[in-house]
C-alpha atoms as a PDB file:
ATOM      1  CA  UNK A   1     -21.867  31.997 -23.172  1.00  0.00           C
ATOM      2  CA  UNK A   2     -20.620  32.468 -26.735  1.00  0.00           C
ATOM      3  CA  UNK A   3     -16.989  31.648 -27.086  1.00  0.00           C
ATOM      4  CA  UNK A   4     -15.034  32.862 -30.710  1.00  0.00           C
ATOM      5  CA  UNK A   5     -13.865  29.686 -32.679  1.00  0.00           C
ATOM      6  CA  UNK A   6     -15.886  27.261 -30.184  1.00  0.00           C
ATOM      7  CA  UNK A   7     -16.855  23.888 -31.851  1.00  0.00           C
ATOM      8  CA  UNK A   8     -19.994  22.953 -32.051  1.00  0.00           C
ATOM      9  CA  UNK A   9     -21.806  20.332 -29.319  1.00  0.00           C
ATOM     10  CA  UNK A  10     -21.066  17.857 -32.462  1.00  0.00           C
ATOM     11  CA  UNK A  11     -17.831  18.588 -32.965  1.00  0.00           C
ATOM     12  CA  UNK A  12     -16.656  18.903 -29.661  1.00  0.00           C
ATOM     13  CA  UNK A  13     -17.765  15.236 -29.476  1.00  0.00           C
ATOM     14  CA  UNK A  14     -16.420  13.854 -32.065  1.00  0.00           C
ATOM     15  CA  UNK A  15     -13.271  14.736 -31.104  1.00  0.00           C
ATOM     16  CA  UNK A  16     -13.182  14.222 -27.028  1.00  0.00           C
ATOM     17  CA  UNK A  17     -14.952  10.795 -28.304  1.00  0.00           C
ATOM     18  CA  UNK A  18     -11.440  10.076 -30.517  1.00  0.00           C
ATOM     19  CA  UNK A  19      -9.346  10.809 -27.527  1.00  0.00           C
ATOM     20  CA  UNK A  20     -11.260   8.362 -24.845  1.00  0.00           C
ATOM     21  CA  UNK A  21     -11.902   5.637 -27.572  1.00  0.00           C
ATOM     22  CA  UNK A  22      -8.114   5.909 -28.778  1.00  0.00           C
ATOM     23  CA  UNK A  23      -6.172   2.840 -28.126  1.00  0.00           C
ATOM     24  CA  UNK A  24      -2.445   0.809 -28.988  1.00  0.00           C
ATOM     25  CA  UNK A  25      -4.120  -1.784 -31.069  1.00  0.00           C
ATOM     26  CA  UNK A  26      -2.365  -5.003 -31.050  1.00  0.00           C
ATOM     27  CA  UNK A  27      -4.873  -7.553 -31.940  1.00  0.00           C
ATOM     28  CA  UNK A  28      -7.971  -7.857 -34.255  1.00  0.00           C
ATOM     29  CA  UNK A  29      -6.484  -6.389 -37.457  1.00  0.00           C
ATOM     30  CA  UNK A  30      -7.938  -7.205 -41.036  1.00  0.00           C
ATOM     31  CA  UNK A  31      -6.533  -7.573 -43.855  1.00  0.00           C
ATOM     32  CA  UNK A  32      -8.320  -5.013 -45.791  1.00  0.00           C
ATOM     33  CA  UNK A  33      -6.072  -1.948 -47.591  1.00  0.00           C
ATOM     34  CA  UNK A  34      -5.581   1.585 -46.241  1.00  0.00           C
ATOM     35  CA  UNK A  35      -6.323   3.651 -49.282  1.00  0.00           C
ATOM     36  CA  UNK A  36      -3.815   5.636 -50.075  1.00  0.00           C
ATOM     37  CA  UNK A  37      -5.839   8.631 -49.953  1.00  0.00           C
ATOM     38  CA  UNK A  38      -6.737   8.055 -46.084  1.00  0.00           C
ATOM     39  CA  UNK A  39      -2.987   7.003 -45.270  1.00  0.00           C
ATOM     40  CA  UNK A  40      -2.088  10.879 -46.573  1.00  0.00           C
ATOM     41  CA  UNK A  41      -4.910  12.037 -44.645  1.00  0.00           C
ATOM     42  CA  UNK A  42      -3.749  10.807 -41.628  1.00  0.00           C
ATOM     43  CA  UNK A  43      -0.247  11.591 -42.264  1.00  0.00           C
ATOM     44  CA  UNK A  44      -1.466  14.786 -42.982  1.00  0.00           C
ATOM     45  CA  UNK A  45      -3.197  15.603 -39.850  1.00  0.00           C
ATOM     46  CA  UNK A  46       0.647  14.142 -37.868  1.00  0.00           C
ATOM     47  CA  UNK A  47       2.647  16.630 -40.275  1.00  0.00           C
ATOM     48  CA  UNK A  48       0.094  19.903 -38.627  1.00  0.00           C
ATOM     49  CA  UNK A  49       1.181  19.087 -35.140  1.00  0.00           C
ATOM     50  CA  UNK A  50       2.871  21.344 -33.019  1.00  0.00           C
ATOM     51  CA  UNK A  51       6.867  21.974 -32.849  1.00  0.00           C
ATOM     52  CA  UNK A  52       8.957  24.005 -31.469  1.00  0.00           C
ATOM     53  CA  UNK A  53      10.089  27.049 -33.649  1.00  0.00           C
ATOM     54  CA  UNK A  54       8.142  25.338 -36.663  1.00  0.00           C
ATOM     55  CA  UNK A  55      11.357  23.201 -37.245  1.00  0.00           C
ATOM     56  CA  UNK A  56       8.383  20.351 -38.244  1.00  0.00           C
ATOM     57  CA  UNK A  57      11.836  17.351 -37.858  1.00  0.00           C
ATOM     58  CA  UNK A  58       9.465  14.388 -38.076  1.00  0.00           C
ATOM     59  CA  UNK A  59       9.898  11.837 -41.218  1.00  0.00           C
ATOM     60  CA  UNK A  60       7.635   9.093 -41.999  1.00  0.00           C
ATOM     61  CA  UNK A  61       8.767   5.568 -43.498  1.00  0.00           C
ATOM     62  CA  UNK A  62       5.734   3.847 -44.677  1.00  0.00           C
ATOM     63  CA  UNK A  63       6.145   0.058 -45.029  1.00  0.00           C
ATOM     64  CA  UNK A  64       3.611  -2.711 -47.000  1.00  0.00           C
ATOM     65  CA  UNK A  65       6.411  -4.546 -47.847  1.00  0.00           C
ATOM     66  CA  UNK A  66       6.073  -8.629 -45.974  1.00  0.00           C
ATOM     67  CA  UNK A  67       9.735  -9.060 -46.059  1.00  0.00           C
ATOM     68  CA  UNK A  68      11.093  -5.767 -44.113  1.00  0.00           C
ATOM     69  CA  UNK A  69       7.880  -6.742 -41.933  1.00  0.00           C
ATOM     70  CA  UNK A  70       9.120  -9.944 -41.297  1.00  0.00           C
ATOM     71  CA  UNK A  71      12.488  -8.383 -40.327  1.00  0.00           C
ATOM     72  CA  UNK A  72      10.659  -6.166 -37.874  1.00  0.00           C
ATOM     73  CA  UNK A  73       9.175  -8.677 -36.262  1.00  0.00           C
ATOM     74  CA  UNK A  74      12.311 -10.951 -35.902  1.00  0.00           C
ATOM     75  CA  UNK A  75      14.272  -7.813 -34.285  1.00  0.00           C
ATOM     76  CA  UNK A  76      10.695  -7.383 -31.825  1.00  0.00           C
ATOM     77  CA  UNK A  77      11.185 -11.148 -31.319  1.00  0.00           C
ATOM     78  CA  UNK A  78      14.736 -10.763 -29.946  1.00  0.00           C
ATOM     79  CA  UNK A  79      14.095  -7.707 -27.989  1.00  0.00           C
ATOM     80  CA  UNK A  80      11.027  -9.137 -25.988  1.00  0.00           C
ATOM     81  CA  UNK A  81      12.706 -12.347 -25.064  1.00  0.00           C
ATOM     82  CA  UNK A  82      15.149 -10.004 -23.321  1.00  0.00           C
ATOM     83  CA  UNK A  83      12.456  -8.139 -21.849  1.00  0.00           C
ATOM     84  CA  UNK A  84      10.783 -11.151 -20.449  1.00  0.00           C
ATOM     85  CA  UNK A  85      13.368 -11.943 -18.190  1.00  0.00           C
ATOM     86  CA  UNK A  86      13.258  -8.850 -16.423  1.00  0.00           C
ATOM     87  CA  UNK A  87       9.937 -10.416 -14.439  1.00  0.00           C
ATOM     88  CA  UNK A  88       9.465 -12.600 -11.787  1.00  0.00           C
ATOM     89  CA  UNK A  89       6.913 -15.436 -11.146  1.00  0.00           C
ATOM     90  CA  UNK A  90       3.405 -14.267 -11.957  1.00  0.00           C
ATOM     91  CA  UNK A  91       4.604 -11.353 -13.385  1.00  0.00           C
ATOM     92  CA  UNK A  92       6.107 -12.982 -15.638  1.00  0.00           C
ATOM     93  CA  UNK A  93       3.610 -15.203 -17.169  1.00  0.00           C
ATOM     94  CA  UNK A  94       1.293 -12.854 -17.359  1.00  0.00           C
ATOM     95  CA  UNK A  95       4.034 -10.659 -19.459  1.00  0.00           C
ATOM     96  CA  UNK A  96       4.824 -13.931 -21.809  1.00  0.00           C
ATOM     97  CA  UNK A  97       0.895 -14.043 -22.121  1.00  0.00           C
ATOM     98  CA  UNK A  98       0.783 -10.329 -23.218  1.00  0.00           C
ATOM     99  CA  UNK A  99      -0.051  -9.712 -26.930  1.00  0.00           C
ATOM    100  CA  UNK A 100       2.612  -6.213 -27.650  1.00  0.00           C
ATOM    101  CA  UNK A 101       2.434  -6.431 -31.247  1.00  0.00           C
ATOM    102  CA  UNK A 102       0.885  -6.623 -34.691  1.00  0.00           C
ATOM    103  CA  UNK A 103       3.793  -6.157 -37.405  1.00  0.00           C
ATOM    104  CA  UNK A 104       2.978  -8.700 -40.052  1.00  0.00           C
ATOM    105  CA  UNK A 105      -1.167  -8.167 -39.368  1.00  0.00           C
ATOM    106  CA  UNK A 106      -1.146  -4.435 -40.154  1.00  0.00           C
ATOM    107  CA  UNK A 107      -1.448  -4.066 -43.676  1.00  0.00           C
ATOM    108  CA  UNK A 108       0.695  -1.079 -43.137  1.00  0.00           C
ATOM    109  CA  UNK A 109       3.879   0.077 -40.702  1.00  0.00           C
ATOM    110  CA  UNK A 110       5.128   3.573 -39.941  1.00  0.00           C
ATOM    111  CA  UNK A 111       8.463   4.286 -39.023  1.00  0.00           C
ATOM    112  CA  UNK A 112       8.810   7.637 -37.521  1.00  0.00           C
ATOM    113  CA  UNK A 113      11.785   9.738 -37.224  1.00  0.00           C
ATOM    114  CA  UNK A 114      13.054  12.811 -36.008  1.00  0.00           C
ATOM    115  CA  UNK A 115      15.624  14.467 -37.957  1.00  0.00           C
ATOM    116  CA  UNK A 116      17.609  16.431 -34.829  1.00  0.00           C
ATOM    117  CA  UNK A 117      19.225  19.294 -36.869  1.00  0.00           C
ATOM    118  CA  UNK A 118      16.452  20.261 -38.845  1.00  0.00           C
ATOM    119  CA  UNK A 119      16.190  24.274 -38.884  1.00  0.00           C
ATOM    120  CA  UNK A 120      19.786  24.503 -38.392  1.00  0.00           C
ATOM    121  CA  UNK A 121      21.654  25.073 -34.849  1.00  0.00           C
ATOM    122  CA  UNK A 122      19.798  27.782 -33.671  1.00  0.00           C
ATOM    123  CA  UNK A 123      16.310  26.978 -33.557  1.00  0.00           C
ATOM    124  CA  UNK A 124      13.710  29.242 -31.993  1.00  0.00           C
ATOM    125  CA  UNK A 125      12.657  28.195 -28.720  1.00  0.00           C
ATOM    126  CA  UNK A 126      14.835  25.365 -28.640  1.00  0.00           C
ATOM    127  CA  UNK A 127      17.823  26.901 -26.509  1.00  0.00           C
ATOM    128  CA  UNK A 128      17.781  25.437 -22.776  1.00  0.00           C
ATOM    129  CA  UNK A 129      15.532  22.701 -23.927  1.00  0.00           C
ATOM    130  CA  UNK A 130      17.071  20.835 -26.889  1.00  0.00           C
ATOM    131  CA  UNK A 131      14.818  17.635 -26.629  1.00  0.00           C
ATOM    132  CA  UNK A 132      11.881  19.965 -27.890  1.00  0.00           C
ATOM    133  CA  UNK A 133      12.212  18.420 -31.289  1.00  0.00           C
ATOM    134  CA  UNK A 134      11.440  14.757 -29.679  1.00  0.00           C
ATOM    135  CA  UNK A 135       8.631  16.112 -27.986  1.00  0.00           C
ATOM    136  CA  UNK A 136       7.561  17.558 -31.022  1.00  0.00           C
ATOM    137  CA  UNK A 137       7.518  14.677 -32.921  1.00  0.00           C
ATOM    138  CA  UNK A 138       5.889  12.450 -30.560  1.00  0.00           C
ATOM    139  CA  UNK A 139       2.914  15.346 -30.927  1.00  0.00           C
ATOM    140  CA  UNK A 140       2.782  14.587 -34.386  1.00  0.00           C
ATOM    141  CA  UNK A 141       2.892  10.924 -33.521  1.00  0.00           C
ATOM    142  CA  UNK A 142      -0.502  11.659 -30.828  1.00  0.00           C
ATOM    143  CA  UNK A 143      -1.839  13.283 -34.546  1.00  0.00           C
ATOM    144  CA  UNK A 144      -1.443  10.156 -36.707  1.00  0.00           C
ATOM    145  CA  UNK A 145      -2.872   8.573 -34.015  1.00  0.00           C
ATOM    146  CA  UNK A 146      -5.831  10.620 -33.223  1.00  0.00           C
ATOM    147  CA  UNK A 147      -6.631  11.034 -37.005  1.00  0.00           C
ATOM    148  CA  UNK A 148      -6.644   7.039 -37.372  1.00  0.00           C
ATOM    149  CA  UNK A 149      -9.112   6.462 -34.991  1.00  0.00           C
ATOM    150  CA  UNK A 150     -11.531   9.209 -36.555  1.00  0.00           C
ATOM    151  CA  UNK A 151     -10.871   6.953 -39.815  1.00  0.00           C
ATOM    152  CA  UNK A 152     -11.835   3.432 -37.557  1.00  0.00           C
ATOM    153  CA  UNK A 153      -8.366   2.684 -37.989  1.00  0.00           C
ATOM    154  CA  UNK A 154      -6.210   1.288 -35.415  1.00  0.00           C
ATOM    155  CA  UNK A 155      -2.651   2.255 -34.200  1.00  0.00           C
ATOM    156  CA  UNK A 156      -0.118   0.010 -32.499  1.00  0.00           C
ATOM    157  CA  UNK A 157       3.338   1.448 -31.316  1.00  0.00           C
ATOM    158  CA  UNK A 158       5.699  -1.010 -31.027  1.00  0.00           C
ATOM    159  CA  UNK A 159       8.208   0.086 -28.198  1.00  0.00           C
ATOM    160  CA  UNK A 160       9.934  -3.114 -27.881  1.00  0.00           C
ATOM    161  CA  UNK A 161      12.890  -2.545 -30.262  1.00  0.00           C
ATOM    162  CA  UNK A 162      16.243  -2.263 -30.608  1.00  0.00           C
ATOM    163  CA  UNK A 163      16.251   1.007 -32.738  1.00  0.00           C
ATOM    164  CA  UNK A 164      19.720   1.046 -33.780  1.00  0.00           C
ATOM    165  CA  UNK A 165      18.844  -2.533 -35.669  1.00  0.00           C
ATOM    166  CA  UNK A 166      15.618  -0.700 -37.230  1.00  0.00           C
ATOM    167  CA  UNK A 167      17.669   2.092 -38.154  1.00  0.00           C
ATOM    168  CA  UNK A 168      20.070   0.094 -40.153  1.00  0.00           C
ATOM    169  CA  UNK A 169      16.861  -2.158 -41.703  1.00  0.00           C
ATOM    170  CA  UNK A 170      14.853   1.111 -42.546  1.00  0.00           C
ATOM    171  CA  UNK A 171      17.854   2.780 -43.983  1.00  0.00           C
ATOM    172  CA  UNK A 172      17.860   5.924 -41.718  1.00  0.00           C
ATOM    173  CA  UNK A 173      20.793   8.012 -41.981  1.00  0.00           C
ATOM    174  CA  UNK A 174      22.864   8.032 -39.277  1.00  0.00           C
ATOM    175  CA  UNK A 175      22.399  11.954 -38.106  1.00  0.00           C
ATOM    176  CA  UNK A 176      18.432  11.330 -37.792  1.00  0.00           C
ATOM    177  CA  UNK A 177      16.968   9.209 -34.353  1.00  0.00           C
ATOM    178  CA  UNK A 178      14.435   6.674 -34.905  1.00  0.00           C
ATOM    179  CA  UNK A 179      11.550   7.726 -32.469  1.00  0.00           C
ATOM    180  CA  UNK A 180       8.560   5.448 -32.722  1.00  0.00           C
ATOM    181  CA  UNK A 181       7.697   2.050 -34.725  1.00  0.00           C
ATOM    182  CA  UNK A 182       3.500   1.975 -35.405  1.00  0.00           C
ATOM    183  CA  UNK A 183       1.239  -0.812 -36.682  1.00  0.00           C
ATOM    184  CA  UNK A 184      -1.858   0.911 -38.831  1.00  0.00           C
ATOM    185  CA  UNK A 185      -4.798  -1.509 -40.299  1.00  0.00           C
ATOM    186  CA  UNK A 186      -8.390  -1.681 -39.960  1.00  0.00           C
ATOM    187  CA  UNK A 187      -9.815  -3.812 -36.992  1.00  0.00           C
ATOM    188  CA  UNK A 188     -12.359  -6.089 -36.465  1.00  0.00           C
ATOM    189  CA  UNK A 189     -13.487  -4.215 -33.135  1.00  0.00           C
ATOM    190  CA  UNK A 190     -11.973  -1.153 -30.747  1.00  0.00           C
ATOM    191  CA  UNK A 191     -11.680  -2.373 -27.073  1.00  0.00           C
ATOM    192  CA  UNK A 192     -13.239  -0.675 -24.747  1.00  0.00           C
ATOM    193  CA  UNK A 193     -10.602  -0.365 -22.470  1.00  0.00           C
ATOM    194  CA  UNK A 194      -6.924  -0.667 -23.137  1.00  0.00           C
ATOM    195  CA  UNK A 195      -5.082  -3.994 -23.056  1.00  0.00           C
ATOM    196  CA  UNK A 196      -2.807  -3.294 -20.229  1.00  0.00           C
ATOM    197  CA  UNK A 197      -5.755  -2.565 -17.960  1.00  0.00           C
ATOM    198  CA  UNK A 198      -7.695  -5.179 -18.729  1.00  0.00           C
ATOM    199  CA  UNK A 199      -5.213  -7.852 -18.301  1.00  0.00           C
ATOM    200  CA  UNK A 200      -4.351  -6.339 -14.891  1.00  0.00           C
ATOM    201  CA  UNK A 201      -0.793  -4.811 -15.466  1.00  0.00           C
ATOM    202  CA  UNK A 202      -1.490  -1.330 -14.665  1.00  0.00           C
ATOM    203  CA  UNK A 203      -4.736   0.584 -13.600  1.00  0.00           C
ATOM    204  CA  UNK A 204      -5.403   4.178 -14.495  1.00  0.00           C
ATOM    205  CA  UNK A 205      -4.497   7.055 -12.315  1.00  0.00           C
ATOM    206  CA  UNK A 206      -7.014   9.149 -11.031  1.00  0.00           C
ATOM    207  CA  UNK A 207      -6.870  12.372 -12.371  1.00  0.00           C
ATOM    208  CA  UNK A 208      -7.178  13.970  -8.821  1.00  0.00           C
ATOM    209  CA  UNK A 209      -3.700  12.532  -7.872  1.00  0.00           C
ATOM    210  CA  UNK A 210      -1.409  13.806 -10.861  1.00  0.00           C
ATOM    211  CA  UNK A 211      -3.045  17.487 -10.737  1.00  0.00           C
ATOM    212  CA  UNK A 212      -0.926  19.957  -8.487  1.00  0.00           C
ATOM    213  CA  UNK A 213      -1.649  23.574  -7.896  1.00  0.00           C
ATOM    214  CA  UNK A 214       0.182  26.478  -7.270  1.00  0.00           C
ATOM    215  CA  UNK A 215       3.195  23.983  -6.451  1.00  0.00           C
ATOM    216  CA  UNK A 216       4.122  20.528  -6.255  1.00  0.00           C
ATOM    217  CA  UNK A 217       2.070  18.510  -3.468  1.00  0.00           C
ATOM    218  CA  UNK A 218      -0.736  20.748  -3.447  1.00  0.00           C
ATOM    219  CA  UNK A 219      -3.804  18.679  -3.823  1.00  0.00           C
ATOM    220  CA  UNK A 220      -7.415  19.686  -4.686  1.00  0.00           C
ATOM    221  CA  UNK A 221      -8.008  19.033  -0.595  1.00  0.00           C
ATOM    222  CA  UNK A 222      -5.484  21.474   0.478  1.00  0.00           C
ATOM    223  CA  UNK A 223      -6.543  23.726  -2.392  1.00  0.00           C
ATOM    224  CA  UNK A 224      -9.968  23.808  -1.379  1.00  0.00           C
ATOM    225  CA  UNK A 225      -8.958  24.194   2.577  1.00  0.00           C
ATOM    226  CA  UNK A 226      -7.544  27.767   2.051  1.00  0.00           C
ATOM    227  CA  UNK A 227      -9.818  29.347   0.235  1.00  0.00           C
END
């Protein structure tokens, strides 16, 4: 069947292959550049996401430079020691033994923001629903991300941060939220599967258990049993 605007087999590939082989890269980073014209590239491909009534309120704050990386991972320092002690016994050796970062190993950092009044106080579509510009932004942050691994580069979000402290290093004004903290380089190899599931802290869900129809609770089982 001929679909309008369908990819081609290639195509279609290439980019289900970039969402399965996508992963928050942590480890294994060389030293070698981003050029600059692939860092636009991909920062291209984050600024043609999605958003709500076009309002577009992402920023990006690129950082090479080793000292405000060496800040970033100090404040990441502080914030997982408090983290650790959340966990219990095994748990919490195997969380010590976790590798959650790579902020002086990624030749480059992104800071992204979200700048919340962006398109003014009455944005289309953004009513009843005023965290659309977050979600947004995180759609542009799925872009970068996406993008990156097309390019064999590797993306590491660093959630373990106190953002009001990487606010005040990265000089964001005070009206615009700090959303997401990334790791970009070039990497020695992609894992096949991601960290967290190889190390045994979570497992993936399968598919058949998060998909509801009609209403929530309906499984494929009772789907198929009424037809």
């Amino acid at each position: 069947m001929r679909v309008e605007g369908r990819f081609s087999n290639a195509e279609r590939t290439a980019v289900y292959r970039a969402i399965f082989e996508r992963r928050d890269v942590r480890r294994n980073f060389l030293p070698t550049p981003i050029p600059d014209d692939i860092v636009k590239r991909v920062l291209t491909a984050a600024h043609h996401a999605g958003s709500v009534g076009f309002m577009q309120p992402w920023d990006f704050v690129v950082v090479r430079d080793r000292t405000i990386k060496s800040a970033v991972k100090k404040l990441f320092q502080q914030a997982n020691a408090e983290a650790a002690t959340r966990y219990q016994g095994k748990r919490a050796a195997l969380y010590r033994n976790l590798k959650l970062e790579g902020i002086e190993e990624a030749p480059i950092n992104i800071g992204v923001t979200c700048s919340r009044q962006r398109g003014g106080p009455h944005v289309l579509g953004r009513s009843m629903v005023r965290d659309t510009d977050l979600y947004s932004t995180c759609c542009a942050i799925q872009n970068l991300w996406l993008a990156a691994r097309a390019e064999g580069i590797g993306v590491g979000w660093v959630s373990i941060l106190d953002h009001s402290a990487l606010k005040r290093l990265l000089r964001v004004p005070n009206s615009v939220k700090v959303l997401a903290y990334l790791c970009l380089g070039y990497v020695s190899n992609f894992a096949t599967r991601p960290d967290l599931e190889r190390a045994g802290w979570r497992e993936r869900i399968p598919l058949d258990h998060l998909i509801h129809y009609e209403s929530w609770g309906r499984t494929v089982t009772e789907r198929k049993g009424k037809r």
